[in-house]
PDB file of N, CA and C in Angstrom:
ATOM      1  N   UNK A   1     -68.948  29.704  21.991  1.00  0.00           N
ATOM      2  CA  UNK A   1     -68.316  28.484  22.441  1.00  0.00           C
ATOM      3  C   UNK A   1     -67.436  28.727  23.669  1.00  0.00           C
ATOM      4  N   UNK A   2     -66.701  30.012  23.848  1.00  0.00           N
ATOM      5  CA  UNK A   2     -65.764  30.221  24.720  1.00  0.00           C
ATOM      6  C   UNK A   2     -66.835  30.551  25.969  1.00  0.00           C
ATOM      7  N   UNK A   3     -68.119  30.533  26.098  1.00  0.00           N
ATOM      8  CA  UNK A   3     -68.667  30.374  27.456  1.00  0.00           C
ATOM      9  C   UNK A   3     -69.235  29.203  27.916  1.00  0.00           C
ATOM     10  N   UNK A   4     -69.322  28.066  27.337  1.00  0.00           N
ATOM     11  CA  UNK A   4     -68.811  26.698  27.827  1.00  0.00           C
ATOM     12  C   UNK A   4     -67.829  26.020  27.857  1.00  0.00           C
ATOM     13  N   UNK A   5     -66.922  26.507  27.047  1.00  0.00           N
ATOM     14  CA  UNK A   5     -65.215  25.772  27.510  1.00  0.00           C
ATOM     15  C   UNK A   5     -64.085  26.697  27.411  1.00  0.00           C
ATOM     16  N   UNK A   6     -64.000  27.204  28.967  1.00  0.00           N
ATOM     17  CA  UNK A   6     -63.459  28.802  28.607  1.00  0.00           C
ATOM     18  C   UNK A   6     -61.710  28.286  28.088  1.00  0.00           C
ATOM     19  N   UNK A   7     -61.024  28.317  27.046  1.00  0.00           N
ATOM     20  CA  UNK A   7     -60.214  28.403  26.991  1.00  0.00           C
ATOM     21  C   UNK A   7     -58.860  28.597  27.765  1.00  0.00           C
ATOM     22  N   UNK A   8     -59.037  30.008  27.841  1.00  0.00           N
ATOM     23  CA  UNK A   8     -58.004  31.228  28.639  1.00  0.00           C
ATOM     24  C   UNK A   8     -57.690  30.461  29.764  1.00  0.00           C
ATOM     25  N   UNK A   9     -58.673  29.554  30.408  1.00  0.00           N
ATOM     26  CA  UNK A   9     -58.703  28.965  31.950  1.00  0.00           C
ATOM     27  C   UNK A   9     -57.507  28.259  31.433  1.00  0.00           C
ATOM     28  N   UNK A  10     -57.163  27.424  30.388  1.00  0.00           N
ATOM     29  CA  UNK A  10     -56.197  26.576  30.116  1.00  0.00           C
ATOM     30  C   UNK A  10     -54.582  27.052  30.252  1.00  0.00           C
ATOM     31  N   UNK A  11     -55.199  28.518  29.939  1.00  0.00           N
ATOM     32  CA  UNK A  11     -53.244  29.128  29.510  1.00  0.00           C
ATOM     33  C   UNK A  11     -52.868  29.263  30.972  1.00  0.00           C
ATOM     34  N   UNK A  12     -51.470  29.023  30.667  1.00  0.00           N
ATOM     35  CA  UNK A  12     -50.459  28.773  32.488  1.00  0.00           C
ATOM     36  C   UNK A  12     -49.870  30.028  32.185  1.00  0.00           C
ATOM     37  N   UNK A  13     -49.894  30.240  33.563  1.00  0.00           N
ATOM     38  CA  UNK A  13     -49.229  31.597  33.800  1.00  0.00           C
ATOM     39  C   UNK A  13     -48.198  31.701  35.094  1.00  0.00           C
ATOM     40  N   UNK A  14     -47.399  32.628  35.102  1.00  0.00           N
ATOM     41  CA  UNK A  14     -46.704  32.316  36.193  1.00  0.00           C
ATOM     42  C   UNK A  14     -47.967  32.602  37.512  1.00  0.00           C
ATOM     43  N   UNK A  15     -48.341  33.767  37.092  1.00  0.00           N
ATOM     44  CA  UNK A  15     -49.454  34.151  38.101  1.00  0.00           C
ATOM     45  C   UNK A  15     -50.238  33.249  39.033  1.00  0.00           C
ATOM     46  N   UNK A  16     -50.670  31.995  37.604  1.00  0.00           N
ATOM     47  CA  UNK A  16     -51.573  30.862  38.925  1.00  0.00           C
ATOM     48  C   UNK A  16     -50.743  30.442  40.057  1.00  0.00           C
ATOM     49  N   UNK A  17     -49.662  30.169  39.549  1.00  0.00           N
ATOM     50  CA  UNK A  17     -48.429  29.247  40.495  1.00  0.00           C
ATOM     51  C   UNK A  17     -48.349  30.119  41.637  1.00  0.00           C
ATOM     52  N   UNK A  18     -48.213  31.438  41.812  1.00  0.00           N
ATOM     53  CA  UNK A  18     -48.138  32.274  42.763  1.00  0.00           C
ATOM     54  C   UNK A  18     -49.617  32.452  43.760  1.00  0.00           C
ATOM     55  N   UNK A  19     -50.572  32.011  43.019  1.00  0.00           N
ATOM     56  CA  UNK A  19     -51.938  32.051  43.798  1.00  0.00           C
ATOM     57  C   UNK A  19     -51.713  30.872  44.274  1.00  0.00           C
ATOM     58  N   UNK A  20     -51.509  29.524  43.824  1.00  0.00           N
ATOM     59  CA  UNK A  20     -51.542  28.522  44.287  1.00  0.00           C
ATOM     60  C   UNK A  20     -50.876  28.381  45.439  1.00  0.00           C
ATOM     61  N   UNK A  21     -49.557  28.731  45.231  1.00  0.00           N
ATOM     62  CA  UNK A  21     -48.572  28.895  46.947  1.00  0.00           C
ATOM     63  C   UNK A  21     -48.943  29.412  48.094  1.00  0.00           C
ATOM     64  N   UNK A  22     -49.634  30.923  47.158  1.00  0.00           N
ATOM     65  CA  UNK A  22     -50.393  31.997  48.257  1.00  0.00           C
ATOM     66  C   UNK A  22     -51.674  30.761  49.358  1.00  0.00           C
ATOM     67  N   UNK A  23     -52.538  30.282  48.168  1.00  0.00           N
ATOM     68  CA  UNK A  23     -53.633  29.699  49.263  1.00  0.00           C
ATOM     69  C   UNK A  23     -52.978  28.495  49.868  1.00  0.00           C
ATOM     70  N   UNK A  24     -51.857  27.972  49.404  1.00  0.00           N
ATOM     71  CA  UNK A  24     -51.180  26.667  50.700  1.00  0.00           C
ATOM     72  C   UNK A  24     -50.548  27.497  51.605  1.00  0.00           C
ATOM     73  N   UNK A  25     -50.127  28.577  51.402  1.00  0.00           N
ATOM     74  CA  UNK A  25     -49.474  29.201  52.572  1.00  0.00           C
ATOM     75  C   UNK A  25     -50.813  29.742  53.808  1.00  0.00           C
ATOM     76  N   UNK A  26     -51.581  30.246  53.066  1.00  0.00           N
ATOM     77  CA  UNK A  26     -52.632  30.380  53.772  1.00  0.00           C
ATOM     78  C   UNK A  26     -53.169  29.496  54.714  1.00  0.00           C
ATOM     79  N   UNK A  27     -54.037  28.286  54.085  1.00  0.00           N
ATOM     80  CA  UNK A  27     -54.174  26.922  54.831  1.00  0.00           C
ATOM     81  C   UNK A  27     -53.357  26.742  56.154  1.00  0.00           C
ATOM     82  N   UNK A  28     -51.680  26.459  55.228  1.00  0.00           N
ATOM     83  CA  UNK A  28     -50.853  25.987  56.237  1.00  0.00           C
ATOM     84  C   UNK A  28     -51.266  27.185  58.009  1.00  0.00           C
ATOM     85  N   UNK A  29     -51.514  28.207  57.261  1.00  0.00           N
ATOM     86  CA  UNK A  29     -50.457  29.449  58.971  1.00  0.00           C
ATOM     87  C   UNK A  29     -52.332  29.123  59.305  1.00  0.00           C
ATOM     88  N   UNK A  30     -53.510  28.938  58.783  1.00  0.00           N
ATOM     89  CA  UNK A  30     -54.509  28.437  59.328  1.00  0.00           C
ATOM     90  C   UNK A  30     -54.971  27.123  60.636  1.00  0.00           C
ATOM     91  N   UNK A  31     -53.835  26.230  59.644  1.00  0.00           N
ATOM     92  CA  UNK A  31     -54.120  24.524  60.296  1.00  0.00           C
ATOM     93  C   UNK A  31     -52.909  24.918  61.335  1.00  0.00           C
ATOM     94  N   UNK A  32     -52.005  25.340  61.404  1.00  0.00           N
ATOM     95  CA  UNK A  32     -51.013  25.776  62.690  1.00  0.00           C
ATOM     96  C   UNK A  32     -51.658  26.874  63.802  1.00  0.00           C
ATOM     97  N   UNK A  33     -51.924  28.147  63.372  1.00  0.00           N
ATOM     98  CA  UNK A  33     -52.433  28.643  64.611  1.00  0.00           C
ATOM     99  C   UNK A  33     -53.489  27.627  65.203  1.00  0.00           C
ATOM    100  N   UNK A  34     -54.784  26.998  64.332  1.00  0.00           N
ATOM    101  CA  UNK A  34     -55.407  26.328  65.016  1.00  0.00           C
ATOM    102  C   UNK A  34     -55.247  25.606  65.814  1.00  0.00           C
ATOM    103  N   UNK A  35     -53.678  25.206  65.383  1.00  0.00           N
ATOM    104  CA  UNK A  35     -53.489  23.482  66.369  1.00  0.00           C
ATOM    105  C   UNK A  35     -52.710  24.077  67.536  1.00  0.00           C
ATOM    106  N   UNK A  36     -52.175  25.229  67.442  1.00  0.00           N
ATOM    107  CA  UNK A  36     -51.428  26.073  68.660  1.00  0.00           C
ATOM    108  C   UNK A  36     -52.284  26.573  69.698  1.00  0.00           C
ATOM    109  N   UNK A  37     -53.923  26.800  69.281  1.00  0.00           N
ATOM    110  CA  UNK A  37     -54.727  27.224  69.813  1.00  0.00           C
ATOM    111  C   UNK A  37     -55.501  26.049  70.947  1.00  0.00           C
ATOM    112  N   UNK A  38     -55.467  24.959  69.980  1.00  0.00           N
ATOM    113  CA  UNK A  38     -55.606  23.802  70.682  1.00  0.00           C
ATOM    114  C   UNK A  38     -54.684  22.705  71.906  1.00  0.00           C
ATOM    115  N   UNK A  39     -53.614  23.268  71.487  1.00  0.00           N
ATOM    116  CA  UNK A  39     -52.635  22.677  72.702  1.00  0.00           C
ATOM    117  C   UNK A  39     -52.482  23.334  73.016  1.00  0.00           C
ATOM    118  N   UNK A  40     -52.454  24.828  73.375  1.00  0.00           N
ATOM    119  CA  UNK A  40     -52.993  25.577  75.072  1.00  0.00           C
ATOM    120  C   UNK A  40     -54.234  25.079  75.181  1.00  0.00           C
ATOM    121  N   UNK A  41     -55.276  24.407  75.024  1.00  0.00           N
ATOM    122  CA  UNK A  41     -56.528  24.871  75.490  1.00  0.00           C
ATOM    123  C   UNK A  41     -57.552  25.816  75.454  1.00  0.00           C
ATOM    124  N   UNK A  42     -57.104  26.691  74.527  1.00  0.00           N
ATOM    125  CA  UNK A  42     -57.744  27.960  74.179  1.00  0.00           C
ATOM    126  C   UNK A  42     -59.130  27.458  72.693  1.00  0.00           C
ATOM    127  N   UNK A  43     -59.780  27.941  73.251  1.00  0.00           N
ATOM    128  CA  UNK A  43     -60.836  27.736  72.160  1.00  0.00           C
ATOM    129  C   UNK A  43     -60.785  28.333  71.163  1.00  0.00           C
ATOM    130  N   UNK A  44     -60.362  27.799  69.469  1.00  0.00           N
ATOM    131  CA  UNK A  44     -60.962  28.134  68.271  1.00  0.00           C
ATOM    132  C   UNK A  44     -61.684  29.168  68.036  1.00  0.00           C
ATOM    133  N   UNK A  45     -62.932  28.820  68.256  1.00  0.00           N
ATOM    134  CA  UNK A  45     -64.039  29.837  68.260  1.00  0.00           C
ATOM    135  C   UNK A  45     -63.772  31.027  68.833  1.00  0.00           C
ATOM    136  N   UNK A  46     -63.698  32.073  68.222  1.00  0.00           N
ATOM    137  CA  UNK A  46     -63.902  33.140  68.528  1.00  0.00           C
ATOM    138  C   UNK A  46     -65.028  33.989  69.552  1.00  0.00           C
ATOM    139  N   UNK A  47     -66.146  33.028  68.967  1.00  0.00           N
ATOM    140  CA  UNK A  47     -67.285  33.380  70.280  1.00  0.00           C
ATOM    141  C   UNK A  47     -67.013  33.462  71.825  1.00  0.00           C
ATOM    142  N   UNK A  48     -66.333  32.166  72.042  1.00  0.00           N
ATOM    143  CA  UNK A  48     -65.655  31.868  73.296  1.00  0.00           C
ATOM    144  C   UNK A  48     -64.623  32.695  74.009  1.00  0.00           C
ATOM    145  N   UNK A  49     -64.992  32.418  75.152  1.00  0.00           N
ATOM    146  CA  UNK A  49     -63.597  33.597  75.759  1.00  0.00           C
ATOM    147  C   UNK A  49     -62.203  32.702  75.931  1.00  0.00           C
ATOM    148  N   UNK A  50     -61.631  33.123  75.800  1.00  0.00           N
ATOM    149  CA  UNK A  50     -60.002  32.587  75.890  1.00  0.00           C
ATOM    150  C   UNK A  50     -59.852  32.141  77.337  1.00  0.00           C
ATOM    151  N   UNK A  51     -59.211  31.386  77.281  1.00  0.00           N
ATOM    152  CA  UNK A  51     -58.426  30.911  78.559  1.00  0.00           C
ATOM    153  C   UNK A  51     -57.139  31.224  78.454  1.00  0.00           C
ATOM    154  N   UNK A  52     -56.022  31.570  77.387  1.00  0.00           N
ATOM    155  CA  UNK A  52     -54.827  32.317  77.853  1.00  0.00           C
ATOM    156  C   UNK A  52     -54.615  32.845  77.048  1.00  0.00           C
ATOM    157  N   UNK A  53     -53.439  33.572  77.129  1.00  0.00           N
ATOM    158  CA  UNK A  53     -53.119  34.573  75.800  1.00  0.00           C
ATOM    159  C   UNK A  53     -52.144  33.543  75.085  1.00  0.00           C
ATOM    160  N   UNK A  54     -52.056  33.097  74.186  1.00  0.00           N
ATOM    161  CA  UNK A  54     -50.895  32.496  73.177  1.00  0.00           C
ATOM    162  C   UNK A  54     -50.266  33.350  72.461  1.00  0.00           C
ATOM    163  N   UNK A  55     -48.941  33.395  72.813  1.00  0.00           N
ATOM    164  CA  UNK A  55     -47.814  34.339  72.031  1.00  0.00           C
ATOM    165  C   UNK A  55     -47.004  33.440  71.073  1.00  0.00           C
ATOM    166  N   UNK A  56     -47.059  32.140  71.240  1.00  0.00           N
ATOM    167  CA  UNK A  56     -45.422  31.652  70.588  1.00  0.00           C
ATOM    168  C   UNK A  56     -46.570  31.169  68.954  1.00  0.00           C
ATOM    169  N   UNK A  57     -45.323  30.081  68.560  1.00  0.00           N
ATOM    170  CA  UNK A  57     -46.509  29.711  67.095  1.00  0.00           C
ATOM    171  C   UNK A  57     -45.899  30.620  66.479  1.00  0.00           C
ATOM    172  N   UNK A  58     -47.418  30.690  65.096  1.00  0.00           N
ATOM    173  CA  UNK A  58     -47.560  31.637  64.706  1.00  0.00           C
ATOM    174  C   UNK A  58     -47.822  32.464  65.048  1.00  0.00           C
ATOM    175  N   UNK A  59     -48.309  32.858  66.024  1.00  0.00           N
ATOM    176  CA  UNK A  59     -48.650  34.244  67.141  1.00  0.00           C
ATOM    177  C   UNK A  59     -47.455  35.255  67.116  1.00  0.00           C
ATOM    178  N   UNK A  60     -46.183  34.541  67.153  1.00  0.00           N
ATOM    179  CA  UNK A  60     -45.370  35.604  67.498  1.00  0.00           C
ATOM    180  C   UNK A  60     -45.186  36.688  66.133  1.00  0.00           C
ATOM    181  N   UNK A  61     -45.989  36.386  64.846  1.00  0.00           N
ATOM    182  CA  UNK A  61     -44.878  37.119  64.007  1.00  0.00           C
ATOM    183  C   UNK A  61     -46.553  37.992  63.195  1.00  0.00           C
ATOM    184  N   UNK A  62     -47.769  37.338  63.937  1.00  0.00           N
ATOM    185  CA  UNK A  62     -48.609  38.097  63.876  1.00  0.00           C
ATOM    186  C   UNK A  62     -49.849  37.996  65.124  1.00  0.00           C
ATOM    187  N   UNK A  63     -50.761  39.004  65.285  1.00  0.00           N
ATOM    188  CA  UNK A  63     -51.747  39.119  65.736  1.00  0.00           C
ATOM    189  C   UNK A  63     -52.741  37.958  65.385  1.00  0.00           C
ATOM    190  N   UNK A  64     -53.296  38.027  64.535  1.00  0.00           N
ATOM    191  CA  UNK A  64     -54.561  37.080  64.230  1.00  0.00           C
ATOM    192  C   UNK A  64     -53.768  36.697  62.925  1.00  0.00           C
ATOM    193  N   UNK A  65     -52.756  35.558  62.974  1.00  0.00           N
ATOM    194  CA  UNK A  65     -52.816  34.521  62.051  1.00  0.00           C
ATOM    195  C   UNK A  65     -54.043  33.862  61.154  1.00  0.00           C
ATOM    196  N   UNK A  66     -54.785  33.521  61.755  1.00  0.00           N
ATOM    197  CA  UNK A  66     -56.886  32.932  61.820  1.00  0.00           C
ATOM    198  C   UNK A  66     -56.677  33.525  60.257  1.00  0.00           C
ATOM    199  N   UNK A  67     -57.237  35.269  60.341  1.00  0.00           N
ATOM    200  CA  UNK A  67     -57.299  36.214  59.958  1.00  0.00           C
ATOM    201  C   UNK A  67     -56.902  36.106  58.727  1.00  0.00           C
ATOM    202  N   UNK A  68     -55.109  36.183  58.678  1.00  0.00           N
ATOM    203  CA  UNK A  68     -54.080  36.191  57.756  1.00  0.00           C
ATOM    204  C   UNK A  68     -54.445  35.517  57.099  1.00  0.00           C
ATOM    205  N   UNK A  69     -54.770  33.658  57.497  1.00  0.00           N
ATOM    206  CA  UNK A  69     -54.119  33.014  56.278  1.00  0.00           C
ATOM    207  C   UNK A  69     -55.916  33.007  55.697  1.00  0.00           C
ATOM    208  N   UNK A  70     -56.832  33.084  56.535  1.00  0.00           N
ATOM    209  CA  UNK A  70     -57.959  33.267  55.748  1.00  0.00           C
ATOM    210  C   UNK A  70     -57.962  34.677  54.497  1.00  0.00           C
ATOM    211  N   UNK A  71     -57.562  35.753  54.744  1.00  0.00           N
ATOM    212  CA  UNK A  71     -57.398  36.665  53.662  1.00  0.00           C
ATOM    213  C   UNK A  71     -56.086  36.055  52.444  1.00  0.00           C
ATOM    214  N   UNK A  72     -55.191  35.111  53.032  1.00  0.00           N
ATOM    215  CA  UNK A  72     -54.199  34.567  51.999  1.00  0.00           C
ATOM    216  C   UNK A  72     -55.182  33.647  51.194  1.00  0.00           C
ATOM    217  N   UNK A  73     -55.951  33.094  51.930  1.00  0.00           N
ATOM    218  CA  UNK A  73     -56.465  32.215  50.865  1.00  0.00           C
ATOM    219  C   UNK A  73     -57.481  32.839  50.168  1.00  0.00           C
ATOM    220  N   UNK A  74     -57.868  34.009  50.382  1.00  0.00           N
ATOM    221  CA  UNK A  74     -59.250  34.739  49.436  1.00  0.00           C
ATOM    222  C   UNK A  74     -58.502  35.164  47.945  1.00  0.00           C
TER     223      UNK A  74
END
């Protein structure tokens, strides 16, 4: 029975609450570098070559934010 209605999924833990923050924090430093990326003019896409270097943002407190909050949210 417990492999169609897994139980355990039900019990709260502090743990979820801490994943849960983790992937909004993630998102969030995601939907910000993006939009920092976008008001310079700098293209998203990675494929693309840059048109400037962006330092401020989230930039300043890392390298590839993108990156970050995509591994925050894994």
């Amino acid at each position: 029975m417990h492999l169609l209605f897994p139980i355990q999924m039900l019990i709260r833990s502090p743990l979820r609450y801490v994943g849960i923050r983790l992937i909004l924090l993630g998102l969030a430093l995601n939907l910000a570098a993006s939009a920092r990326l976008r008001d310079s003019q700098t293209p998203v896409d990675f494929h693309k070559s840059p048109v400037r270097l962006v330092t401020d943002g989230p930039f300043q407190m890392t390298r590839n934010p993108i990156y970050l909050g995509g591994v925050a949210v894994l």
